[in-house]
Protein backbone atom coordinates (compact mmCIF):
# COMPACT_ATOMS: atom_id res chain seq x y z
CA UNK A 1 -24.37 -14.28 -9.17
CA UNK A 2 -26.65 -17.50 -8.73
CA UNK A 3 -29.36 -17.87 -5.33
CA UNK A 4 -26.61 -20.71 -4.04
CA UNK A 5 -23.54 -18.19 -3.63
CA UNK A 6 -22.34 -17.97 -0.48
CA UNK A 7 -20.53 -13.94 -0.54
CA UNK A 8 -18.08 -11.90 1.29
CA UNK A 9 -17.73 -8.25 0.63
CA UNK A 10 -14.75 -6.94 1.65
CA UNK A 11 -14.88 -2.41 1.52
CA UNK A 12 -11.28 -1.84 3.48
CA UNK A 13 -11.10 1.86 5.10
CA UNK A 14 -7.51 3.17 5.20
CA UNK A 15 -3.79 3.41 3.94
CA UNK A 16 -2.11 0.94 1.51
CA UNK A 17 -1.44 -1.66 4.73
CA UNK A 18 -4.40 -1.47 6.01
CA UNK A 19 -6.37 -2.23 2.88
CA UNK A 20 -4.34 -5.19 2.34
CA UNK A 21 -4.30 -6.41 6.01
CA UNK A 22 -8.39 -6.13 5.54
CA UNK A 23 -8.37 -8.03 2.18
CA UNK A 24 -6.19 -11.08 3.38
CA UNK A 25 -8.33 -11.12 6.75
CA UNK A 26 -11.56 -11.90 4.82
CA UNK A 27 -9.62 -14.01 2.11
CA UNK A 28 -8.51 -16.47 4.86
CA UNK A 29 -11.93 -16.27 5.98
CA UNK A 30 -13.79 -16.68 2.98
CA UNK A 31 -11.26 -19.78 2.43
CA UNK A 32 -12.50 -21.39 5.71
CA UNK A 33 -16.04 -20.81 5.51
CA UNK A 34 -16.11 -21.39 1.35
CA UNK A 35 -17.33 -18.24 0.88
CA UNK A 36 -16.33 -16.15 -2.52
CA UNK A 37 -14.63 -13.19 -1.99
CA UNK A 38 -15.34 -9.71 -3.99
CA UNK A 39 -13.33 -7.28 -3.08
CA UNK A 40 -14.09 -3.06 -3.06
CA UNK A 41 -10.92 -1.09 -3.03
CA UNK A 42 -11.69 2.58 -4.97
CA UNK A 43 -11.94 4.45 -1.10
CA UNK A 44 -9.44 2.70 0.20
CA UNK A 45 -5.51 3.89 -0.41
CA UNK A 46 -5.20 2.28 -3.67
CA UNK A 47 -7.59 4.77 -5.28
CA UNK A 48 -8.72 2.34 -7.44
CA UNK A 49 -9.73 -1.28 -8.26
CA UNK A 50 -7.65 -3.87 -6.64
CA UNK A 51 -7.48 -5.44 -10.26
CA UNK A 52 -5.65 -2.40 -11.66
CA UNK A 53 -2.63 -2.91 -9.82
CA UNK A 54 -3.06 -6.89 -8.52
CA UNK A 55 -3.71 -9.94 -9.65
CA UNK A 56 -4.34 -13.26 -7.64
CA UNK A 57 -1.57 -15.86 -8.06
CA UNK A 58 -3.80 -19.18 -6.34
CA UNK A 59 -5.59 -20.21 -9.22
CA UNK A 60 -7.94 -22.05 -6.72
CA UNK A 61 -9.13 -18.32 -5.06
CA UNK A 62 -12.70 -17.95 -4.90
CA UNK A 63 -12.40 -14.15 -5.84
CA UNK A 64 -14.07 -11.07 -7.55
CA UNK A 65 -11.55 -8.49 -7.52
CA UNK A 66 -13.80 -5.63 -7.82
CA UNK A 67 -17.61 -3.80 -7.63
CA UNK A 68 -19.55 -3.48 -11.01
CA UNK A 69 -22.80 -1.28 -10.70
CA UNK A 70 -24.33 -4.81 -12.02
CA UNK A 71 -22.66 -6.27 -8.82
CA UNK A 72 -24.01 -3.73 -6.58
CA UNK A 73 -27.89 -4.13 -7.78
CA UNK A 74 -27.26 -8.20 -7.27
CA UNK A 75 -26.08 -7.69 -3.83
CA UNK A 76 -28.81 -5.05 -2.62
CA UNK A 77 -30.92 -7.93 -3.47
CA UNK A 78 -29.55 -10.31 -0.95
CA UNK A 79 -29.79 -10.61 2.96
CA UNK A 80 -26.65 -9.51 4.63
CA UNK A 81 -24.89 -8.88 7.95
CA UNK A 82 -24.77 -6.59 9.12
CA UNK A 83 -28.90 -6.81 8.42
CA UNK A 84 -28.97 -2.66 9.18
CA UNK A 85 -27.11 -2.28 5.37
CA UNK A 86 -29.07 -4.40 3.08
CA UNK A 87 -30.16 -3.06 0.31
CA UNK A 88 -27.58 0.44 0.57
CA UNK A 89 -25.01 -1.00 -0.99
CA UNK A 90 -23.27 2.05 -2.84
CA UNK A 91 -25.06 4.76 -0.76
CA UNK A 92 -23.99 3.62 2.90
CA UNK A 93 -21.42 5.98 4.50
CA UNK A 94 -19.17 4.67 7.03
CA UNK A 95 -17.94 6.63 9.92
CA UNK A 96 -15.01 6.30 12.79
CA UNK A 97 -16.75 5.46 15.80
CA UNK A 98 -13.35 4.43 18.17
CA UNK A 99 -11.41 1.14 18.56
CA UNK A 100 -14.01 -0.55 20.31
CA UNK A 101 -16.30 -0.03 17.25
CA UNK A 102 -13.72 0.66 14.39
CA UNK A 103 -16.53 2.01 11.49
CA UNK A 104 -19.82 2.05 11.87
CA UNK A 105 -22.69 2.79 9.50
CA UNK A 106 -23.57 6.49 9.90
CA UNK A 107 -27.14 5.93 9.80
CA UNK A 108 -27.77 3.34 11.82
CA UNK A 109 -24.91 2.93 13.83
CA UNK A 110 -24.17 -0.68 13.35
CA UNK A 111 -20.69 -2.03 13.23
CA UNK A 112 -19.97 -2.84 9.69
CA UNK A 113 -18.58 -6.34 10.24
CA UNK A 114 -19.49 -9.69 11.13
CA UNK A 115 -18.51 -11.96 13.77
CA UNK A 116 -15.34 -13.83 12.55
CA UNK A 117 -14.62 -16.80 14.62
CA UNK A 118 -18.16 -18.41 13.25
CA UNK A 119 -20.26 -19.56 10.04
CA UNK A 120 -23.07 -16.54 9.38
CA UNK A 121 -25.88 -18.29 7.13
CA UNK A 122 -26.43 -14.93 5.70
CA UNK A 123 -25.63 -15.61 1.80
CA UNK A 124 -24.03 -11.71 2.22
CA UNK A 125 -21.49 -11.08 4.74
CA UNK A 126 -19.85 -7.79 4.68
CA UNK A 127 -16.67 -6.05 6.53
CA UNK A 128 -15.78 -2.42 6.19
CA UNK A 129 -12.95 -1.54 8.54
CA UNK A 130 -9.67 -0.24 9.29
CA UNK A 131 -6.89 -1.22 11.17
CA UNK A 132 -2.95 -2.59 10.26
CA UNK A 133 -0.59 -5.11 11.41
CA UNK A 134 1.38 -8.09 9.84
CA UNK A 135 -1.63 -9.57 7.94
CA UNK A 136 -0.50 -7.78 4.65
CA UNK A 137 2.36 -9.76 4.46
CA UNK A 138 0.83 -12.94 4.54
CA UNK A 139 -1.40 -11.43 1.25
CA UNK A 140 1.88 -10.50 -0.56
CA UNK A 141 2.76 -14.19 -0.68
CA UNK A 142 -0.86 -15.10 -2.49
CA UNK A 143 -0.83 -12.06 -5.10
CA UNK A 144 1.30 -10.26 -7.73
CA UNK A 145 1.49 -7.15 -9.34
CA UNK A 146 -0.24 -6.82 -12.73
CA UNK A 147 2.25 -6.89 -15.72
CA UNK A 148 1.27 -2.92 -16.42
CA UNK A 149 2.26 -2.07 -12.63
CA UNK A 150 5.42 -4.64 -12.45
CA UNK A 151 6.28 -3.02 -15.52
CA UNK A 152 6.18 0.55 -14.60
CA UNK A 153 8.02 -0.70 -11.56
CA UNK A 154 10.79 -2.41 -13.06
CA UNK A 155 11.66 0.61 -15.99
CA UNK A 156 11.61 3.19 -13.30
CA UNK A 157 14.19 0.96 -10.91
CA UNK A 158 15.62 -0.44 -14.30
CA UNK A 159 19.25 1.50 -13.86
CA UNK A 160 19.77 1.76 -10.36
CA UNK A 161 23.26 0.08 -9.18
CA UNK A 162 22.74 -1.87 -6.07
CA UNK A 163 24.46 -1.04 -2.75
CA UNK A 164 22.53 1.13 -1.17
CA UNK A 165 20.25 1.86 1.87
CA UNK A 166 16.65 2.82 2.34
CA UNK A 167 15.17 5.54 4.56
CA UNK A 168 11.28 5.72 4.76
CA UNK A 169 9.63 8.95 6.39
CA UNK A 170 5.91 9.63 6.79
CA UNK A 171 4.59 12.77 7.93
CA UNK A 172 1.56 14.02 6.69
CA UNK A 173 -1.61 12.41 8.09
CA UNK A 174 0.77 10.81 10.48
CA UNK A 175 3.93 12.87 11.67
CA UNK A 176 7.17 11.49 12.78
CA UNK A 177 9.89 13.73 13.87
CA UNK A 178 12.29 13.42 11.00
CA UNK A 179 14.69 16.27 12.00
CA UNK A 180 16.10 14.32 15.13
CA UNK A 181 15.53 10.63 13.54
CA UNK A 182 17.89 12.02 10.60
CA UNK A 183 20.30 13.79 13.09
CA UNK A 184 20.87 9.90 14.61
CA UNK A 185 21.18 8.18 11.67
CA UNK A 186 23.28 10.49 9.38
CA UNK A 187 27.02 9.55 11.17
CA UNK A 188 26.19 6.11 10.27
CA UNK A 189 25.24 6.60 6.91
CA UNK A 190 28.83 8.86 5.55
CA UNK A 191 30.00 8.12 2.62
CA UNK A 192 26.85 5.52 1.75
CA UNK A 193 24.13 5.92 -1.05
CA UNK A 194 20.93 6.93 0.72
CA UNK A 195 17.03 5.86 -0.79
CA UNK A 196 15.07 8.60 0.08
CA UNK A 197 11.32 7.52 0.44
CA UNK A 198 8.84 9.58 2.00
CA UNK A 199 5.07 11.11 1.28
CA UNK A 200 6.10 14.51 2.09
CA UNK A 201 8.40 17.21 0.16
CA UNK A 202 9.35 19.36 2.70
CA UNK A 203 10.94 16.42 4.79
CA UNK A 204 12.54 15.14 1.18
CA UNK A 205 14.24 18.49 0.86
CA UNK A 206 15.56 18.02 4.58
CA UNK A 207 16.88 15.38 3.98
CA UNK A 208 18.57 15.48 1.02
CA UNK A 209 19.97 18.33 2.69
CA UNK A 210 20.23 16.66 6.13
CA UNK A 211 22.33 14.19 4.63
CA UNK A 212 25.39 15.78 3.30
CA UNK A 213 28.19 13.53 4.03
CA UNK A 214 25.62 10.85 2.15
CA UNK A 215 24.70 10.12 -1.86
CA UNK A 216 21.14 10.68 -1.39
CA UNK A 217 18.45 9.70 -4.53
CA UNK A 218 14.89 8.86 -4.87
CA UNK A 219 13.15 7.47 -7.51
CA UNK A 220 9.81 8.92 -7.72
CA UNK A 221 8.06 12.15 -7.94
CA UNK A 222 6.46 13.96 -5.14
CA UNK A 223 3.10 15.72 -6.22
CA UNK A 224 2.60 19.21 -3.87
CA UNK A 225 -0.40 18.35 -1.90
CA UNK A 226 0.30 20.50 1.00
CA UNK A 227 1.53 18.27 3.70
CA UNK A 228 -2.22 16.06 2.71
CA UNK A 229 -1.93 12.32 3.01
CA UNK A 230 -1.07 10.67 -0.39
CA UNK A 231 -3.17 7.98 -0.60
CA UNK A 232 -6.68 9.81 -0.03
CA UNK A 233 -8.62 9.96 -3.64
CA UNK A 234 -10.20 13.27 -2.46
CA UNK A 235 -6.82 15.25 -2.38
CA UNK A 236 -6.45 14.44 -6.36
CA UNK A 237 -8.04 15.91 -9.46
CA UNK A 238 -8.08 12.81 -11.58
CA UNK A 239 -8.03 9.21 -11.82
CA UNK A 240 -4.36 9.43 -14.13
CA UNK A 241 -3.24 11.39 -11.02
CA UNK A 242 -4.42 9.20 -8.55
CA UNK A 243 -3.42 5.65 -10.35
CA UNK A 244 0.34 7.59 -10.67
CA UNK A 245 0.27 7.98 -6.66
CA UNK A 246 0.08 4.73 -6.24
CA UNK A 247 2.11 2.86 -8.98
CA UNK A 248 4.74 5.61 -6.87
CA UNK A 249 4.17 4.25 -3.70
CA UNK A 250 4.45 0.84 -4.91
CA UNK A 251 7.78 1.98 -6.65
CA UNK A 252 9.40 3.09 -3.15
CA UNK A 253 8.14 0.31 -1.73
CA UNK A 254 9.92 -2.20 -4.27
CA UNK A 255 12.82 -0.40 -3.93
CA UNK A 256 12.78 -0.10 0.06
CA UNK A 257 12.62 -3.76 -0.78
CA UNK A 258 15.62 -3.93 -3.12
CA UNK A 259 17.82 -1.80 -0.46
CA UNK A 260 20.69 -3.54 1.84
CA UNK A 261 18.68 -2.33 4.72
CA UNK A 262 15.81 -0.17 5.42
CA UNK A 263 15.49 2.43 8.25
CA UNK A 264 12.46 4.04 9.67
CA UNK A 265 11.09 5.59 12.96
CA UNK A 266 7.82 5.49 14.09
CA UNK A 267 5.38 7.97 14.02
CA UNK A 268 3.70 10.46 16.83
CA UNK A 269 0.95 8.00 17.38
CA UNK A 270 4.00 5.31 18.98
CA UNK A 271 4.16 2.62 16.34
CA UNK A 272 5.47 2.35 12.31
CA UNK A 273 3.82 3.42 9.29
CA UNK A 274 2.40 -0.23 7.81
CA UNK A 275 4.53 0.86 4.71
CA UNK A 276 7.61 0.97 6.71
CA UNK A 277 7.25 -2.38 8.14
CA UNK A 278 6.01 -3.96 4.67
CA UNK A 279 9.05 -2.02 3.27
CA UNK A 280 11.62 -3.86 5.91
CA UNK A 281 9.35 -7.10 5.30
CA UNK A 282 10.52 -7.59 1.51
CA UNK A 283 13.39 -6.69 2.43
CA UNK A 284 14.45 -9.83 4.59
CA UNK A 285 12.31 -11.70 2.37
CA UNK A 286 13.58 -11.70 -1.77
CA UNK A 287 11.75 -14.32 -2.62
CA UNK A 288 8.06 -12.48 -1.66
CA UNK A 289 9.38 -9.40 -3.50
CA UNK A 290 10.17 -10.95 -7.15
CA UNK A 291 7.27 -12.84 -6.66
CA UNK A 292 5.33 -9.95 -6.34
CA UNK A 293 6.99 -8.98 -9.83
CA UNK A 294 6.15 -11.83 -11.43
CA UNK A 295 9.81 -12.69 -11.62
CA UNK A 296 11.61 -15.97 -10.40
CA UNK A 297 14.75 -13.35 -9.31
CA UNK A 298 15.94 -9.91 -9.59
CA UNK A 299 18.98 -10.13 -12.54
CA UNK A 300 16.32 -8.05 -14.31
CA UNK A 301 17.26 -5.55 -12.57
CA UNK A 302 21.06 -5.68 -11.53
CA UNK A 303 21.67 -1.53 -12.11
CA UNK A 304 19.69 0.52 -10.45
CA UNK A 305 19.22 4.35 -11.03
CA UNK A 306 21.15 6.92 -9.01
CA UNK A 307 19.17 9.97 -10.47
CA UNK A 308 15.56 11.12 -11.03
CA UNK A 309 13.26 8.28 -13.04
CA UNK A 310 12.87 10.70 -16.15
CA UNK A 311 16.77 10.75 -16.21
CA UNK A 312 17.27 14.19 -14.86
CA UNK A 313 19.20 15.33 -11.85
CA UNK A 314 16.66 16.41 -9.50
CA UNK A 315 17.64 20.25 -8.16
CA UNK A 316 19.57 19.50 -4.87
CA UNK A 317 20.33 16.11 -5.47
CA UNK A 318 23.76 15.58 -4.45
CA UNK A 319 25.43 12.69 -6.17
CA UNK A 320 28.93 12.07 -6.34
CA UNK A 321 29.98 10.95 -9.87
CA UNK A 322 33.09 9.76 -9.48
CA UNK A 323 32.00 7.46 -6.28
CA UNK A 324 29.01 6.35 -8.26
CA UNK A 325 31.12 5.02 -11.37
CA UNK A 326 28.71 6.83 -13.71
C-alpha cells in the first residue's frame, strides 16, 4: 500500500445477505469517492475469504478481496475513521449496541462506520455493520462465483430434471413457524416435485414428511448442529467443515434459483430470511444467476438430480419413480 491510497475497509457482521448487502454498500461507495476497496469476510457468514468463493467480474474494480496479516500492520499504520480504532486493527471486538447504533467498538463505544453521504479525508475509512435488504442483489450483478465453487455447484445440480418448485425454511437463529406455513402450501403442491431447502434437520424431516402427496428432494447435506445457525464459524470444528457449509448454502441457493417458483414465509421477527428473497431474486432473474456461474445459459445443466448429491436415496425421501421417468 503506497502514502497516496485512499482505503475502505469493509468487516460485514452477519448472515450470507447481510455480508453481501455490506460489501456492495461500500463498493458503490468506494466507486464514488475513488476509494479502493479491501474487503474482510472470515466473521462474517461466509466463514472465509470473500476470494474463496467470489471473484469480481468489473475489471475496472478498485478491490482487495481479502485481509493479509501484512495488510493489517499497513493499515494500523494509517489514520482512520472511526479515529477511536486506529491502530487495533485485528484485536478490536465489535458489539450489538441496537438499531440506532448497529455495532459499536466494545472498548470505546464508537460506531464502527463512517458518515456515507460525504468525502472523509481520512486515507482509512472503515465500516463494520450488519443489517439486510435488496443491496445484495445489486452485488450479484458485479461478481461471480469462483470456478472451484461454480464447479462444485454445477456437479452437485448436474442431474436434476427441471420442473420443479422450491421451498426455503429457516429456523434456527431465526424461527419461522414451518408446521402451519407447510399445512397451507401442501394442497397446492400434490402431485409436484418439491426442493426442500432449509438450515435445520428437524424441519427437513417435517417436511419431507409433511409433504406426502408431493416428490420431495434436496440436494445438500445437513450437518447436526443442534438447531445452531449455519453460517456462524464458531459452531464448526474446521475450516473443510466450514468452507462445505457454505459451498451448501450457495448450492440451495442456485437451485432455489433454478426452481419454477420459490416459496417462503417469513420469520418470527416479521420479515424474510435475506436468503429467501435472494433465492426468489434469481429466480425471476436467469440472466444474474448463470452469470453468477460464469455461464452465458443454463443447457449445462438441463437434468437435474431427484436424489441425494452422493447418488443415494436419502432415508425418508419419497420419490416416485415411475412419475420421475428415472
Amino acid at each position: 500500500m503506497r502514502d497516496s491510497d485512499r482505503l475502505l475497509l469493509c468487516s460485514p457482521i452477519g448472515g450470507l445477505n447481510d455480508t453481501l448487502c455490506q460489501i456492495e454498500k461500500c463498493r458503490r461507495y468506494a466507486k464514488a469517492y475513488d476509494r479502493t476497496l479491501i474487503t474482510d469476510t472470515v466473521r462474517t457468514g461466509l466463514m472465509g475469504h470473500f476470494t474463496d468463493y467470489f471473484e469480481f467480474s468489473d475489471c475496472d474494480e478498485k478491490i482487495i478481496p481479502w485481509v493479509s496479516a501484512d495488510c493489517i500492520e499497513a493499515l494500523n499504520a494509517l489514520d482512520c475513521r472511526p479515529p477511536e480504532i486506529a491502530g487495533r486493527f485485528g484485536k478490536y471486538v465489535p458489539r450489538w449496541a441496537g438499531c440506532g447504533k448497529n455495532h459499536v467498538d466494545q472498548l470505546t463505544g464508537a460506531q464502527l462506520s463512517f458518515d456515507f453521504a460525504c468525502d472523509h479525508p481520512e486515507p482509512l475509512l472503515v465500516h463494520s455493520q450488519s443489517g439486510g435488504g435488496s443491496y445484495s442483489q445489486s452485488l450479484l450483478s458485479h461478481i461471480r462465483f469462483s470456478a472451484p465453487v461454480a464447479r462444485a455447484i454445477t456437479d452437485a445440480l448436474r442431474d436434476i430434471e427441471p420442473g420443479y418448485v422450491g421451498i426455503h425454511i429457516r429456523h434456527t437463529d431465526h424461527q419461522t413457524d414451518y408446521k402451519m406455513f407447510l399445512a397451507a402450501l401442501a394442497p397446492r403442491l400434490i402431485r409436484k416435485r418439491v426442493l426442500i431447502c432449509t438450515d435445520n434437520r428437524d424441519v427437513r424431516s417435517y417436511a419431507m414428511d409433511a409433504l406426502k402427496c408431493s416428490y420431495p428432494f434436496f440436494v445438500t447435506e445437513l450437518p447436526d448442529q443442534a438447531g445452531k445457525a449455519l453460517h456462524v464459524s464458531k459452531n464448526y470444528t474446521s475450516d473443510d467443515d466450514r468452507r462445505q457449509a457454505t459451498v451448501n448454502a450457495f448450492t440451495d441457493l442456485v437451485a432455489l434459483g433454478m426452481a419454477d417458483a420459490v416459496h417462503f414465509t417469513t420469520v418470527s421477527a416479521g420479515w424474510p430470511s435475506g436468503f429467501s428473497s435472494l433465492a426468489k431474486f434469481l429466480s425471476e432473474n436467469q440472466s444474474v444467476l448463470t452469470s453468477l456461474l460464469g455461464q452465458s445459459d443454463l443447457s449445462g445443466l438441463p437434468a437435474r438430480r431427484t436424489a441425494r448429491r452422493y447418488g443415494r436415496i436419502m432415508r425418508g425421501l419419497r420419490i416416485a419413480r415411475d412419475a420421475l421417468h428415472i
